[in-house]
PDB file of N, CA and C in Angstrom:
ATOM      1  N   UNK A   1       6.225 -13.255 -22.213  1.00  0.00           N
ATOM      2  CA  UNK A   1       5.768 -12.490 -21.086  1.00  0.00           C
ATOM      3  C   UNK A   1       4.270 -12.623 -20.946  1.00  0.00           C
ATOM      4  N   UNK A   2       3.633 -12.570 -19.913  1.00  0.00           N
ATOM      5  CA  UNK A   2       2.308 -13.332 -19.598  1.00  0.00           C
ATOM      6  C   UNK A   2       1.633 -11.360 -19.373  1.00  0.00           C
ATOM      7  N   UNK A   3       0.113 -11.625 -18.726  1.00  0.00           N
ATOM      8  CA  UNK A   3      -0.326 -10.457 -18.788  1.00  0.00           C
ATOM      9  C   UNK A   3      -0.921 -10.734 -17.009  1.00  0.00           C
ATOM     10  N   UNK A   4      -1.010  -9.443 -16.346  1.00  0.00           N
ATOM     11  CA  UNK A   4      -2.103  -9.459 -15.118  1.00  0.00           C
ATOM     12  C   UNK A   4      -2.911 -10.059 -15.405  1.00  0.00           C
ATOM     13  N   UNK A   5      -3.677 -11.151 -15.334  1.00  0.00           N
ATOM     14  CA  UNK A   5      -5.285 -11.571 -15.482  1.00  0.00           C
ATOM     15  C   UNK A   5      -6.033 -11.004 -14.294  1.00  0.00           C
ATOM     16  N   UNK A   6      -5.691 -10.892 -13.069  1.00  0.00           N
ATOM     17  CA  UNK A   6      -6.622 -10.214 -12.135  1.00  0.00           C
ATOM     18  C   UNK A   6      -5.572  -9.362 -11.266  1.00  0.00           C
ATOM     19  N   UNK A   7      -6.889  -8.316 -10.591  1.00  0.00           N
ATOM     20  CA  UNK A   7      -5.976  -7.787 -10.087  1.00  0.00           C
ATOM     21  C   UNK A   7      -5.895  -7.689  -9.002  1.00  0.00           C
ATOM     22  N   UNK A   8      -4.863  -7.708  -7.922  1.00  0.00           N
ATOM     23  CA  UNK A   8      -4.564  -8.072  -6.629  1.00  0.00           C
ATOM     24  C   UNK A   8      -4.224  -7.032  -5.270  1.00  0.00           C
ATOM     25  N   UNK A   9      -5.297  -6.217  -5.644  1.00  0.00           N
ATOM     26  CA  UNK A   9      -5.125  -5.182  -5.010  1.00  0.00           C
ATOM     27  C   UNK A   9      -5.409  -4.970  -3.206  1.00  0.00           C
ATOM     28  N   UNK A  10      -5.905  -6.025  -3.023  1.00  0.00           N
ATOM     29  CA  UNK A  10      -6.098  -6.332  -1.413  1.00  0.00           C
ATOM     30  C   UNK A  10      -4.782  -7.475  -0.778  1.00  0.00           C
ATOM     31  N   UNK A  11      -4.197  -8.139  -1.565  1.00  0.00           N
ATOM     32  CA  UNK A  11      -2.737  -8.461  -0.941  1.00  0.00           C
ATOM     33  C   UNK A  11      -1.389  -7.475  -1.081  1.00  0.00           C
ATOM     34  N   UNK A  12      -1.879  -6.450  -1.966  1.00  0.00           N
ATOM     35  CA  UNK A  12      -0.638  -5.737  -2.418  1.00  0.00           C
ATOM     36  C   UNK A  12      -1.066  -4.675  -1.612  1.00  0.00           C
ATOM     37  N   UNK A  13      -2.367  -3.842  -1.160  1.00  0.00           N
ATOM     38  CA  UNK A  13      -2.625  -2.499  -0.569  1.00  0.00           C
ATOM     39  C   UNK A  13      -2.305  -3.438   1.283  1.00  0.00           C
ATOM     40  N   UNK A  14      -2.542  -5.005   1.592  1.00  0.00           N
ATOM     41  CA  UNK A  14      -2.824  -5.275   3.308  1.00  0.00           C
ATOM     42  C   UNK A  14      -0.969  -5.112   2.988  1.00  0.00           C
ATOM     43  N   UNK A  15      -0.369  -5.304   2.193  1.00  0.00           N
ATOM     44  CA  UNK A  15       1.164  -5.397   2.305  1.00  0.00           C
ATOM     45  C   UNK A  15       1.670  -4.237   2.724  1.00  0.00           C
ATOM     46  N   UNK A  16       1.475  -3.552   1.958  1.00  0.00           N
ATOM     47  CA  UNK A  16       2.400  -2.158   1.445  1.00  0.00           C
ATOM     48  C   UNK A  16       1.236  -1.263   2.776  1.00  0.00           C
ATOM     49  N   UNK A  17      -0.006  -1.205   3.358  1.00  0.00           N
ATOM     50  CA  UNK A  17      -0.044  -0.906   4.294  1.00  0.00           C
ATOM     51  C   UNK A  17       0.273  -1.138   6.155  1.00  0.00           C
ATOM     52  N   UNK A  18       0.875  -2.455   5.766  1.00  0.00           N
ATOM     53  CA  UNK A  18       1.439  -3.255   7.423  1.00  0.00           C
ATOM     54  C   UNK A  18       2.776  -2.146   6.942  1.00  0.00           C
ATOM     55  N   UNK A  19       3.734  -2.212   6.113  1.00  0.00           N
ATOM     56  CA  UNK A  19       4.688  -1.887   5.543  1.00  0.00           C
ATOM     57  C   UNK A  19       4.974  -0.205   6.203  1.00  0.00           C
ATOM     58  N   UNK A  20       4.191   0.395   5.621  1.00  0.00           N
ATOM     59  CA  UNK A  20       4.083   1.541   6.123  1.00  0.00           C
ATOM     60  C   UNK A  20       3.859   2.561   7.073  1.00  0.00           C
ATOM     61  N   UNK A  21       3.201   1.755   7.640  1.00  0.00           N
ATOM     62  CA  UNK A  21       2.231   1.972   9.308  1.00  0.00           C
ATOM     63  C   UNK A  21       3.736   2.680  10.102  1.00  0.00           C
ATOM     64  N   UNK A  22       4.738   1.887  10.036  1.00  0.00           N
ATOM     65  CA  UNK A  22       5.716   2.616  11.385  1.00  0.00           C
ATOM     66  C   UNK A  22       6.254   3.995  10.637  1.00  0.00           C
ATOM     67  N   UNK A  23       6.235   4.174   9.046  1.00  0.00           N
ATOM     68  CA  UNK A  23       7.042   5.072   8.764  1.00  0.00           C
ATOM     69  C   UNK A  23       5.984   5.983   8.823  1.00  0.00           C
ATOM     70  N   UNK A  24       4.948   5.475   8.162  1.00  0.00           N
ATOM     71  CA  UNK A  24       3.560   7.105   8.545  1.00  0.00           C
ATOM     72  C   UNK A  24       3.620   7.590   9.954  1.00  0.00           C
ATOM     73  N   UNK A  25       3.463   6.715  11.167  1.00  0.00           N
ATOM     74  CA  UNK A  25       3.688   7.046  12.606  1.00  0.00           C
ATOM     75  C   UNK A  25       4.700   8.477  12.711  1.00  0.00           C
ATOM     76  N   UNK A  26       5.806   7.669  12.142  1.00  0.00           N
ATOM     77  CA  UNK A  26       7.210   8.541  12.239  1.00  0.00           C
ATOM     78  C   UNK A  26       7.053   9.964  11.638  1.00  0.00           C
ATOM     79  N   UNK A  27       6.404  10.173  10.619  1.00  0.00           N
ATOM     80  CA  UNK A  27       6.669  11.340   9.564  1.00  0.00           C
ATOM     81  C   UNK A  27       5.411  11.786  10.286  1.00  0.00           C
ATOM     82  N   UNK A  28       4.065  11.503  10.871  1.00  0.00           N
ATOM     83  CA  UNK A  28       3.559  12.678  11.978  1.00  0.00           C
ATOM     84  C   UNK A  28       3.910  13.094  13.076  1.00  0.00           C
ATOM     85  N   UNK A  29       4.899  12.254  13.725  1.00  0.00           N
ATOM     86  CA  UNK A  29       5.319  12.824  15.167  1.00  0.00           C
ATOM     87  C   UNK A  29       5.031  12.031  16.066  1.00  0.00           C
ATOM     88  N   UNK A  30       4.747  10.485  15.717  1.00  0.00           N
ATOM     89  CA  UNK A  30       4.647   9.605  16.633  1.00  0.00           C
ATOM     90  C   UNK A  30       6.342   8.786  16.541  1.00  0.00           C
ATOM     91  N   UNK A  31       7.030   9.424  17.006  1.00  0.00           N
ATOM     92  CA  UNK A  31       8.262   8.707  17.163  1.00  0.00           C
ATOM     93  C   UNK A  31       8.704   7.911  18.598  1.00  0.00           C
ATOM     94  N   UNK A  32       9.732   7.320  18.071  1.00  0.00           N
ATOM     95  CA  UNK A  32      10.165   6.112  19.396  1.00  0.00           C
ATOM     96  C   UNK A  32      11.016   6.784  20.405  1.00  0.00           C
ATOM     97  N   UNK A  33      10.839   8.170  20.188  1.00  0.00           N
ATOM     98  CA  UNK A  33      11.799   8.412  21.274  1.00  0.00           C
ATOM     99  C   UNK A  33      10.408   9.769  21.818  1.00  0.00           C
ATOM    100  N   UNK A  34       9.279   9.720  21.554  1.00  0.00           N
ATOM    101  CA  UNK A  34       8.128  10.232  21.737  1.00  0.00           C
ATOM    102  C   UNK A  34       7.548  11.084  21.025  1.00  0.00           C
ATOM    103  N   UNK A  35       6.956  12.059  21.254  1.00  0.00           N
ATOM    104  CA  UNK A  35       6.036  12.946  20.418  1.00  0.00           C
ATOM    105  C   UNK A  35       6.722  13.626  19.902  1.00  0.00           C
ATOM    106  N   UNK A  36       6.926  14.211  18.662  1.00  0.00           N
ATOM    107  CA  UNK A  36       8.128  15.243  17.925  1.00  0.00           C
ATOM    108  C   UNK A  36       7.434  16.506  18.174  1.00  0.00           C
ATOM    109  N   UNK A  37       8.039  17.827  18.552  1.00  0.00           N
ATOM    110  CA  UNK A  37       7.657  19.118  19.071  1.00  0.00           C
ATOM    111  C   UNK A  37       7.351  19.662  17.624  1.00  0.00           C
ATOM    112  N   UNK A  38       6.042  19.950  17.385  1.00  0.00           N
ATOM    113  CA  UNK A  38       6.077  21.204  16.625  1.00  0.00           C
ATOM    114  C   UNK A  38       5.214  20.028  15.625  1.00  0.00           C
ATOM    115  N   UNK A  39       4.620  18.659  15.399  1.00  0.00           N
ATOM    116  CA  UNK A  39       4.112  17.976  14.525  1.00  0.00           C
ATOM    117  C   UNK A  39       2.920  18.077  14.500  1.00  0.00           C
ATOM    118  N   UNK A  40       2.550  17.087  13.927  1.00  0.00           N
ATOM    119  CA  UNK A  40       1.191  17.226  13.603  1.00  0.00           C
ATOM    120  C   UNK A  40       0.333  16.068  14.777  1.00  0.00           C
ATOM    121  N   UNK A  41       1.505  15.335  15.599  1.00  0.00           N
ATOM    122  CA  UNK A  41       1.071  14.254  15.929  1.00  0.00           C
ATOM    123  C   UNK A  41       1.164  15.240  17.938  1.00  0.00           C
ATOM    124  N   UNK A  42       2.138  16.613  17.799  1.00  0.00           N
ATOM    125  CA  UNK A  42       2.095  17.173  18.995  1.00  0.00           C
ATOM    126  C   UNK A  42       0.758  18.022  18.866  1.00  0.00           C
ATOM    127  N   UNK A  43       0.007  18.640  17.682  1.00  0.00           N
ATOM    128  CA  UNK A  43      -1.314  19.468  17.708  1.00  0.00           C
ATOM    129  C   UNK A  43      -2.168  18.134  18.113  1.00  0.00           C
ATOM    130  N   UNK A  44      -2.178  17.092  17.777  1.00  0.00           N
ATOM    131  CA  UNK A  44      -2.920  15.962  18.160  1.00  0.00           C
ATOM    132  C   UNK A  44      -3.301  15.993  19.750  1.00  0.00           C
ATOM    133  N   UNK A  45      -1.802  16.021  20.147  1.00  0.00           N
ATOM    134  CA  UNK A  45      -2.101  15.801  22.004  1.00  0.00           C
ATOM    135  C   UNK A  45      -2.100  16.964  22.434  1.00  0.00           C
ATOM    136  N   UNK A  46      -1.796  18.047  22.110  1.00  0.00           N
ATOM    137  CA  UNK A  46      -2.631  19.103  22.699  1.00  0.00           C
ATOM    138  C   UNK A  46      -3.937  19.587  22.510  1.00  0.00           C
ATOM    139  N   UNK A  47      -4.697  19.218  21.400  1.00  0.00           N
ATOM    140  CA  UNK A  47      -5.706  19.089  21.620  1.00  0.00           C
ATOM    141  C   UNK A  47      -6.500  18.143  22.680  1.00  0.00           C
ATOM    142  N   UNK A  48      -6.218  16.408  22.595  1.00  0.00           N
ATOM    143  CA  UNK A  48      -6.522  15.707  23.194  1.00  0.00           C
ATOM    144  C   UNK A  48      -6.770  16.572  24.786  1.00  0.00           C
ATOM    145  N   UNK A  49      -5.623  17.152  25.248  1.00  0.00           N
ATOM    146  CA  UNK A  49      -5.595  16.866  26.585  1.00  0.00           C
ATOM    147  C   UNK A  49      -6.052  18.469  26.823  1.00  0.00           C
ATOM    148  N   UNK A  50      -6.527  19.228  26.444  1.00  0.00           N
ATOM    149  CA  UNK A  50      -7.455  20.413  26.401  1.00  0.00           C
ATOM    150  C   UNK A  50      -9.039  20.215  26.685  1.00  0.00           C
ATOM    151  N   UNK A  51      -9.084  19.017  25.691  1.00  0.00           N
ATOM    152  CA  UNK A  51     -10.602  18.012  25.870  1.00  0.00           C
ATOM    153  C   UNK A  51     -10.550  17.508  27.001  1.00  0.00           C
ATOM    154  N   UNK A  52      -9.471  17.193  27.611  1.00  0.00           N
ATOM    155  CA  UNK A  52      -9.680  16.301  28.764  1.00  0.00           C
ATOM    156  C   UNK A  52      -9.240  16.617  29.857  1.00  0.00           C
ATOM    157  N   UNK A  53      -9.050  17.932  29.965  1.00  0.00           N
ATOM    158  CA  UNK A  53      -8.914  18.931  31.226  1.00  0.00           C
ATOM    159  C   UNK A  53      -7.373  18.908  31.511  1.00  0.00           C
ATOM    160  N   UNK A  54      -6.526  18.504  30.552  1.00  0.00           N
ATOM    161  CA  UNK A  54      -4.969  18.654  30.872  1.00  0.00           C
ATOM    162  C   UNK A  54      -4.117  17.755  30.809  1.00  0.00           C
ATOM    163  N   UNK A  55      -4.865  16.200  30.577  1.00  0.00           N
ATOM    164  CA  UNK A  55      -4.057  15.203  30.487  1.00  0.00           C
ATOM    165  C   UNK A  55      -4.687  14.154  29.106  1.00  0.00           C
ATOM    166  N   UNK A  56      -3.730  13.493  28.626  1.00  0.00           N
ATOM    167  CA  UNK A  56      -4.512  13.136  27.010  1.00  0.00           C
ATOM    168  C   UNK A  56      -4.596  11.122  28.115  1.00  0.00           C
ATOM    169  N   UNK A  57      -5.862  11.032  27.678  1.00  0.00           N
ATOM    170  CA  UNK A  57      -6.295  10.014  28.329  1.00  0.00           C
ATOM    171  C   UNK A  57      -6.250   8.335  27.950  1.00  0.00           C
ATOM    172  N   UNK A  58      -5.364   7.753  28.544  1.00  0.00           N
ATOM    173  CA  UNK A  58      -5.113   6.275  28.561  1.00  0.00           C
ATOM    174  C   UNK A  58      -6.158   5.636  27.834  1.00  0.00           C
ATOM    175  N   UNK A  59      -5.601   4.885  26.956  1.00  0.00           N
ATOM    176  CA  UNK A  59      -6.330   4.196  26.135  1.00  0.00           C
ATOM    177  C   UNK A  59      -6.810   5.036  24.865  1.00  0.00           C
ATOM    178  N   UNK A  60      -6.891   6.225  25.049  1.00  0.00           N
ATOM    179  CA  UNK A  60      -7.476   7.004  23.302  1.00  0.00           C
ATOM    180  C   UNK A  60      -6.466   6.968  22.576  1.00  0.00           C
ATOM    181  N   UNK A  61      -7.059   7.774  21.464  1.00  0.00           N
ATOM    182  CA  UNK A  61      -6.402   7.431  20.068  1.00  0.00           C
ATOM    183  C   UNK A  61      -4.875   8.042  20.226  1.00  0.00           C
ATOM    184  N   UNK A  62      -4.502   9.495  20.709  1.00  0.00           N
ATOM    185  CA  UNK A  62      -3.155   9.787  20.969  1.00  0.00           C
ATOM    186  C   UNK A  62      -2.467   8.416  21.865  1.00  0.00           C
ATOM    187  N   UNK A  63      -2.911   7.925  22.872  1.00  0.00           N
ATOM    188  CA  UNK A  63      -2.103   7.202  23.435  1.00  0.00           C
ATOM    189  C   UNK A  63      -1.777   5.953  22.752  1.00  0.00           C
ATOM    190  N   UNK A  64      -2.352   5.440  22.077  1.00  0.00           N
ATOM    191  CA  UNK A  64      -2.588   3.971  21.141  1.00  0.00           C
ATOM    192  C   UNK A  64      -1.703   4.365  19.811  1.00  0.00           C
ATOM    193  N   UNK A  65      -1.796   5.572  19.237  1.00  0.00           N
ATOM    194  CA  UNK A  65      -0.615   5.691  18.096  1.00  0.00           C
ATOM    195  C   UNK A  65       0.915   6.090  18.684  1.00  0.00           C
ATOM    196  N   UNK A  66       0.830   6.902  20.061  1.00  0.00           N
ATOM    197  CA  UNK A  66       1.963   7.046  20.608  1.00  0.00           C
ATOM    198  C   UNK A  66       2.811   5.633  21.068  1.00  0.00           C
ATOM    199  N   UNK A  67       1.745   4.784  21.559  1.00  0.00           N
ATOM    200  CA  UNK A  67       2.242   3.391  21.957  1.00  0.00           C
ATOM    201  C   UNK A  67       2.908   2.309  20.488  1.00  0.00           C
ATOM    202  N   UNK A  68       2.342   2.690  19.322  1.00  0.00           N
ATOM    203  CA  UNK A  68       2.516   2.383  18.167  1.00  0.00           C
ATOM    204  C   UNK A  68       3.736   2.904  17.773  1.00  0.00           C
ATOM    205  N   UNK A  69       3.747   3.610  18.125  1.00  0.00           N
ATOM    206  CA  UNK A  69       5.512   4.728  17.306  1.00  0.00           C
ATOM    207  C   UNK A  69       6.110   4.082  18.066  1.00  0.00           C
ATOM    208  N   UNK A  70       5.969   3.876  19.500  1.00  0.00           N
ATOM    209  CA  UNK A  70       7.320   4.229  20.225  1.00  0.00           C
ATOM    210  C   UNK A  70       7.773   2.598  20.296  1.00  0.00           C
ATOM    211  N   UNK A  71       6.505   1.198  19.938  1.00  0.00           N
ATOM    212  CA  UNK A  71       7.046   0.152  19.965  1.00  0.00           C
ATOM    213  C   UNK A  71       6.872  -0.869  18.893  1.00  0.00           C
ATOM    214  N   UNK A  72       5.962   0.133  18.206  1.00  0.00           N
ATOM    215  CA  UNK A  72       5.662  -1.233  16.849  1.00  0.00           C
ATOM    216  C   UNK A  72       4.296  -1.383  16.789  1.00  0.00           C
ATOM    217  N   UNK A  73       3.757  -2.152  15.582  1.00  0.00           N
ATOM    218  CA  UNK A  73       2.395  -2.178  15.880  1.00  0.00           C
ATOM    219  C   UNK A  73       2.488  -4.073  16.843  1.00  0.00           C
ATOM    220  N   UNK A  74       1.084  -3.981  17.749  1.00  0.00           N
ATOM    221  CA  UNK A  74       0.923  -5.157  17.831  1.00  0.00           C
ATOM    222  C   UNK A  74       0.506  -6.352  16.849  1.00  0.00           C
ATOM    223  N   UNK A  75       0.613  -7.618  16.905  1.00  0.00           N
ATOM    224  CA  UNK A  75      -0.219  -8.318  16.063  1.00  0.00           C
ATOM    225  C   UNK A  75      -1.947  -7.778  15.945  1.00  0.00           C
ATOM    226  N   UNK A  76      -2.483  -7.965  16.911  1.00  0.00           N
ATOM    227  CA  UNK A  76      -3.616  -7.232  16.424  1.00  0.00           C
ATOM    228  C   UNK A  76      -3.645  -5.901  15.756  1.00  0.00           C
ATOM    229  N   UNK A  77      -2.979  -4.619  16.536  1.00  0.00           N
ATOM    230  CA  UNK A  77      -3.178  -4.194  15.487  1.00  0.00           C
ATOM    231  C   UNK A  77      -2.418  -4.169  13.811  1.00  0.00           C
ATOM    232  N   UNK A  78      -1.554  -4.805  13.611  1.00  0.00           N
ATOM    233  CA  UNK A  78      -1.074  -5.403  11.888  1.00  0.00           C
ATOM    234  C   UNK A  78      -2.369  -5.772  11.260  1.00  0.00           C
ATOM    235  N   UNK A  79      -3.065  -6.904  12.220  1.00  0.00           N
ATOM    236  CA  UNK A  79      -4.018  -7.438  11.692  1.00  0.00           C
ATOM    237  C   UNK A  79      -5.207  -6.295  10.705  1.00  0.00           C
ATOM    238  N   UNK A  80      -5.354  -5.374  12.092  1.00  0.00           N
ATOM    239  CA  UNK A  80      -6.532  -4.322  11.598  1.00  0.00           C
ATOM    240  C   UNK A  80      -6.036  -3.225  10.556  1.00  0.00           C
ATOM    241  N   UNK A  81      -4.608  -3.026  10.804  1.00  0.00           N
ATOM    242  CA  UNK A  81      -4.172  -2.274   9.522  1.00  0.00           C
ATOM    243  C   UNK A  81      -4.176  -2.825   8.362  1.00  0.00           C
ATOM    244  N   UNK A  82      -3.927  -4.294   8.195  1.00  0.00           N
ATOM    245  CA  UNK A  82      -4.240  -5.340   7.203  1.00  0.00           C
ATOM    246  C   UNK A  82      -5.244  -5.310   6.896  1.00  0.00           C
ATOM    247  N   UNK A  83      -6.607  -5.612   7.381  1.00  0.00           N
ATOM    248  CA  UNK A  83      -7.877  -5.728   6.953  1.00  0.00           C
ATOM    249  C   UNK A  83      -8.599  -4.579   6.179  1.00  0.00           C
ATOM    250  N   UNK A  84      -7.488  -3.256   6.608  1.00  0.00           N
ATOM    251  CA  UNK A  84      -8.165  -1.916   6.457  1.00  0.00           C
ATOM    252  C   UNK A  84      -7.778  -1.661   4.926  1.00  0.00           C
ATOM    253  N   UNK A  85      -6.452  -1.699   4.911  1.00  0.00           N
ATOM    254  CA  UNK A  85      -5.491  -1.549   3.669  1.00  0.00           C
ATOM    255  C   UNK A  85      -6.036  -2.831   2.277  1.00  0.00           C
ATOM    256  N   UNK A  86      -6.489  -4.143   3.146  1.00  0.00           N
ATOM    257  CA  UNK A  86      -6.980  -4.987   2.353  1.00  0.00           C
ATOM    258  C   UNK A  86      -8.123  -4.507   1.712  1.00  0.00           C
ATOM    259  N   UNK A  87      -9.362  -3.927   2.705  1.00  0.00           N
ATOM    260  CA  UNK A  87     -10.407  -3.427   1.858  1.00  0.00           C
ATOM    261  C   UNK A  87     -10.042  -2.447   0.769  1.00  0.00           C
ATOM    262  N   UNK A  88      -9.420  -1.568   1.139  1.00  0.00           N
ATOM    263  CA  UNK A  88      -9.667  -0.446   0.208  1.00  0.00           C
ATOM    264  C   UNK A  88      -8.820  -1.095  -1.237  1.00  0.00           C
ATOM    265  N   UNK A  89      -7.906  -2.060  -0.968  1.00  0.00           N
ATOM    266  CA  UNK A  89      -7.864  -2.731  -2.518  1.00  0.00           C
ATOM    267  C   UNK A  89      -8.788  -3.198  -2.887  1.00  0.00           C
ATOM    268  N   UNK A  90      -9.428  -4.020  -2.585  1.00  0.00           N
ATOM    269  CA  UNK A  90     -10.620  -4.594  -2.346  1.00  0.00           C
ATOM    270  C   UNK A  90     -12.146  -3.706  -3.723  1.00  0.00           C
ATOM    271  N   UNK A  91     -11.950  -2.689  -2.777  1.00  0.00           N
ATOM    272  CA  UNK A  91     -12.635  -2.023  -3.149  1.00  0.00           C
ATOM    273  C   UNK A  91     -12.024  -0.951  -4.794  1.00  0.00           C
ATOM    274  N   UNK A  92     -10.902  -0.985  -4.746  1.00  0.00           N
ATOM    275  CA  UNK A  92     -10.220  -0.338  -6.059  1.00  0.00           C
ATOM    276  C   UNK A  92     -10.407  -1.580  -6.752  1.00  0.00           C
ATOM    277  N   UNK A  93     -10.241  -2.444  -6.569  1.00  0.00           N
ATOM    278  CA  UNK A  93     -10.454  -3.984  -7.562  1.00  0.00           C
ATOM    279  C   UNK A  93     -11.515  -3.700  -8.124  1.00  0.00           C
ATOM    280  N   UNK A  94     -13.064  -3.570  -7.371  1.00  0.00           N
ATOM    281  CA  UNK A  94     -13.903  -3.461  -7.574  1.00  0.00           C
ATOM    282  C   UNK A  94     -14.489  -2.192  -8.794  1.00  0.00           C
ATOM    283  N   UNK A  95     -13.770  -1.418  -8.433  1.00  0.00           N
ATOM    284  CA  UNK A  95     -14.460   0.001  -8.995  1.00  0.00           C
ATOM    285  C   UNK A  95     -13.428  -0.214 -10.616  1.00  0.00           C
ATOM    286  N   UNK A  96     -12.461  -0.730 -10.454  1.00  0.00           N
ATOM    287  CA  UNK A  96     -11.340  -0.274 -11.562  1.00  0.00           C
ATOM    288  C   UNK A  96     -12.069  -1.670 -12.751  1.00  0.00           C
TER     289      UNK A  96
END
């Protein structure tokens, strides 16, 4: 049996975070069949749209994770959840 020689914590954290992205969506209330009543992802858009005089506004962050739940992430964003999830191994590599 051989040993870790390094450790690979920015292919295993960009993995296991593309990986996760739809089920985190899901378990706040960004679901595919829309916002779940009573979540954390419905205090989200009622705030939003309090800020914004009543309607949560095209293109912000509620609408971009709602668009995420309800269809997937895009390639770009995989990419940026990748890069994000990559650093912070990255950075545990570093510190550990």
């Amino acid at each position: 049996m051989g040993t870790i020689e390094r450790y690979d914590g920015p292919k295993i954290f960009r993995g296991a975070g593309i990986a996760a992205a739809p089920v985190v969506l899901g378990a706040v209330g960004f679901t595919t069949a829309g916002i779940a009543a009573g979540s954390w992802a419905a205090g989200m858009m009622s705030s939003a749209a309090i800020a914004n005089g009543g309607g949560v506004a095209a293109g912000g962050l509620v609408a971009v994770l709602q668009s995420a739940g309800m269809a997937g992430l895009s390639t770009t964003a995989s990419a940026g959840v990748g890069a994000a999830t990559g650093a912070v191994g990255a950075l545990i590599g570093f510190l550990v």
